[in-house]
N, C-alpha and C. Protein backbone atom coordinates (compact mmCIF):
# COMPACT_ATOMS: atom_id res chain seq x y z
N UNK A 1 269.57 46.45 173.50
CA UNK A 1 269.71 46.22 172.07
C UNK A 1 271.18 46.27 171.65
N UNK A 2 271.76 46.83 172.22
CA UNK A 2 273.80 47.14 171.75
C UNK A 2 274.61 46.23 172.41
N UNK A 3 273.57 45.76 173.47
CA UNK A 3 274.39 44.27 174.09
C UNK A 3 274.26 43.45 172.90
N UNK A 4 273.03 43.31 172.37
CA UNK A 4 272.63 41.94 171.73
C UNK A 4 273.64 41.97 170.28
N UNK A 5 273.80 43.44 169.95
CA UNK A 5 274.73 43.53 168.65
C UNK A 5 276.32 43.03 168.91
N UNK A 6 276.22 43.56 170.33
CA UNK A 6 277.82 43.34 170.57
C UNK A 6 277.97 41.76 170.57
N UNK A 7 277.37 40.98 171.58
CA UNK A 7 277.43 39.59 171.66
C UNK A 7 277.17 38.72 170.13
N UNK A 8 276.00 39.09 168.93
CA UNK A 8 276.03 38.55 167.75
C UNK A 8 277.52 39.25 167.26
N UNK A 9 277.89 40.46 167.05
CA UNK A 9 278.89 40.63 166.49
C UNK A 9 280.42 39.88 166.76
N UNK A 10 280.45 39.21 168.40
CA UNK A 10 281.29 38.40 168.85
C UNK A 10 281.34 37.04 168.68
N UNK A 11 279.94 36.65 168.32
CA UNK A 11 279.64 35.23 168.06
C UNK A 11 280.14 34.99 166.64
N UNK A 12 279.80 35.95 165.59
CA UNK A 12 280.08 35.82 164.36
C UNK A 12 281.72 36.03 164.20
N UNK A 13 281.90 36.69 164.54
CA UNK A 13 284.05 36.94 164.76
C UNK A 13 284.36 35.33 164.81
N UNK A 14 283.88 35.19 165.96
CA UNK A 14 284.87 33.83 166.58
C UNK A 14 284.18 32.30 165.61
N UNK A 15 282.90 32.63 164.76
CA UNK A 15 282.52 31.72 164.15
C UNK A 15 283.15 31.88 162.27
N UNK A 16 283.76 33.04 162.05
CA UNK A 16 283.92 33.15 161.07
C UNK A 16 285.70 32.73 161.28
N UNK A 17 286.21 32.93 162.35
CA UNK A 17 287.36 32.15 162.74
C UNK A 17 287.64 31.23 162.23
N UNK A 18 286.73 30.15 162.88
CA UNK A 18 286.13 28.91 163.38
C UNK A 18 286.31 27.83 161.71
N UNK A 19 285.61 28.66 160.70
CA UNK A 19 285.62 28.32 159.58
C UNK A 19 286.80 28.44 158.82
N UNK A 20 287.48 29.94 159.14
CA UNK A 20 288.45 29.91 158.42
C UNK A 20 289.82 28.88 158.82
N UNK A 21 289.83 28.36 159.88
CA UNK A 21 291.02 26.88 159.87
C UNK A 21 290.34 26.07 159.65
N UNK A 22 288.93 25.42 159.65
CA UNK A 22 288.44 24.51 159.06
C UNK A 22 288.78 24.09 157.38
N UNK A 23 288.39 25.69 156.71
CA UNK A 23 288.82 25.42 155.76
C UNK A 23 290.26 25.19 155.15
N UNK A 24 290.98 26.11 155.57
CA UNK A 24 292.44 25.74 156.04
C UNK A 24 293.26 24.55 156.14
N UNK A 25 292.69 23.91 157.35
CA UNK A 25 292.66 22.14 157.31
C UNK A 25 292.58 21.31 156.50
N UNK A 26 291.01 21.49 156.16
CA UNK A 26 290.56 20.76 154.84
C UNK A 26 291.64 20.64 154.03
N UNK A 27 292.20 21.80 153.01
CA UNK A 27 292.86 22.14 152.26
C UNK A 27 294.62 21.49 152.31
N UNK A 28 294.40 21.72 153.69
CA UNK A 28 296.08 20.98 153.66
C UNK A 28 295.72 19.43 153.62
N UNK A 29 294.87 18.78 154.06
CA UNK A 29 294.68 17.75 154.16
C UNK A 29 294.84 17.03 152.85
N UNK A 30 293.53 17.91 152.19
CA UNK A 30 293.96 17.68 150.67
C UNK A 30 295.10 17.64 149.66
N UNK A 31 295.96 18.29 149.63
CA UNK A 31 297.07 18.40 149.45
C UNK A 31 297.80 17.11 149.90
N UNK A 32 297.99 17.12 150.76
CA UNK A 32 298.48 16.23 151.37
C UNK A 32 297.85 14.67 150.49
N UNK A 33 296.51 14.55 150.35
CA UNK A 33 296.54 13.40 150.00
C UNK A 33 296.45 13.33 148.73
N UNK A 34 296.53 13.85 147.85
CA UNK A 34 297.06 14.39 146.66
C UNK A 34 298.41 13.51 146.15
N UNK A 35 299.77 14.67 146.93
CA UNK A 35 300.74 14.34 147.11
C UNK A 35 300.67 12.63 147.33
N UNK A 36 300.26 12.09 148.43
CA UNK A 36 300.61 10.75 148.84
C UNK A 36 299.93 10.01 147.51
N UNK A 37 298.98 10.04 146.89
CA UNK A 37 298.67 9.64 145.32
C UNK A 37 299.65 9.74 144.50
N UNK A 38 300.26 10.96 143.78
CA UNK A 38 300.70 10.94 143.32
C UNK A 38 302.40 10.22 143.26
N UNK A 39 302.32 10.89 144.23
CA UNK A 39 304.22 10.51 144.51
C UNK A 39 304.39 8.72 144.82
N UNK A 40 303.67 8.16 145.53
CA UNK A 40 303.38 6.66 146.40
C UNK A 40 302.48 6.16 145.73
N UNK A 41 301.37 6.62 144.94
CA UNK A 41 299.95 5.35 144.58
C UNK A 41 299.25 5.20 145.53
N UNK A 42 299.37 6.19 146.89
CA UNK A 42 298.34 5.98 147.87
C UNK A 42 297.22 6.21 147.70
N UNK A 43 295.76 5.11 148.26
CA UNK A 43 294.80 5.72 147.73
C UNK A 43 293.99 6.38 148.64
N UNK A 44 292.91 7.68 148.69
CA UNK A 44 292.49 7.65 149.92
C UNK A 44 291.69 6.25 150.70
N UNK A 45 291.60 5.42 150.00
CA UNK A 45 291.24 4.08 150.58
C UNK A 45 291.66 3.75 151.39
N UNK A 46 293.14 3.44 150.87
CA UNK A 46 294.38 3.20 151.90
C UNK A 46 294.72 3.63 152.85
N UNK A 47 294.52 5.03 152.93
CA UNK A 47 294.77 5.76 154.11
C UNK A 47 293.45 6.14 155.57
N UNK A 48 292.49 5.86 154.35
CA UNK A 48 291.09 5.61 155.79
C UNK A 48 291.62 4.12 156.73
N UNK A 49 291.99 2.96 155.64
CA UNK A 49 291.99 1.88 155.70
C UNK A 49 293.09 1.99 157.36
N UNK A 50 293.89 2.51 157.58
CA UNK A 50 294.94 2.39 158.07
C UNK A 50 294.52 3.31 159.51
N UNK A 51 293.73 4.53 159.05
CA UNK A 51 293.12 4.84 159.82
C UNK A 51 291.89 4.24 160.74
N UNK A 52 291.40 3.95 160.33
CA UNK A 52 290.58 2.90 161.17
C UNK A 52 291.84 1.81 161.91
N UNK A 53 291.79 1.17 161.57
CA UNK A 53 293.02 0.14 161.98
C UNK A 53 293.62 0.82 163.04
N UNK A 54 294.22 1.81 163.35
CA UNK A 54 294.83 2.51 164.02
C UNK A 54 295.12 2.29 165.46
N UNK A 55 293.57 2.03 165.95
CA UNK A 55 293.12 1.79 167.42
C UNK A 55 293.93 0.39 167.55
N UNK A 56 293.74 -0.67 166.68
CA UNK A 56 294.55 -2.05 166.81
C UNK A 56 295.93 -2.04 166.65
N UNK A 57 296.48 -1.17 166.43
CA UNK A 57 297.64 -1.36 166.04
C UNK A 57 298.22 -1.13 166.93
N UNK A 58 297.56 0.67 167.72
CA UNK A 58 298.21 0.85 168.66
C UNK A 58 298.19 0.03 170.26
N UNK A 59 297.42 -0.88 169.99
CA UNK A 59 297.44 -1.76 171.18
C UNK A 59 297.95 -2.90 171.26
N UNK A 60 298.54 -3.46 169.82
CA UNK A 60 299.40 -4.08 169.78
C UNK A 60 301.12 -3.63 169.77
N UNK A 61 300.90 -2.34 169.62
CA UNK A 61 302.35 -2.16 170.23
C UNK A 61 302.46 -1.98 171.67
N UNK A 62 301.50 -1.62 172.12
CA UNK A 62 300.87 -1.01 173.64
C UNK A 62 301.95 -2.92 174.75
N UNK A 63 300.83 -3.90 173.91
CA UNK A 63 300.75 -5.09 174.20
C UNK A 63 302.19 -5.81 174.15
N UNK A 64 302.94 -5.09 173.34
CA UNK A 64 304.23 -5.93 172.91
C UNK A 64 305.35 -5.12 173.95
N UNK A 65 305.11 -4.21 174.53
CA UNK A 65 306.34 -3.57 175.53
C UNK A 65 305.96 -4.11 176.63
């Protein structure tokens, strides 16, 4: 039974971790695209948009050296 506490009590540590840079992330991310709105007119549109794209782009530079 004090195994099973110890191992949930270790699972929950490293899962409450786990969340706290998730949220973390999130947050800067946000910010971040915030900023690129405000300051540039970026929209998050724009920036999925570019993201996706990404894979092509980089194989056209891949392609051009």
């Amino acid at each position: 039974m004090l195994i099973a506490l110890i191992v949930a009590w270790i699972v929950f540590t490293i899962l409450v971790k786990i969340v706290k840079t998730t949220v973390s992330s999130a947050i800067i991310i946000a910010a971040i695209v915030v900023l690129l709105q405000i300051s540039y007119g970026i929209t998050p549109q724009d920036i999925w948009n570019q993201i996706i794209h990404l894979p092509q782009s980089l194989s056209q530079i891949q392609g051009g050296k």
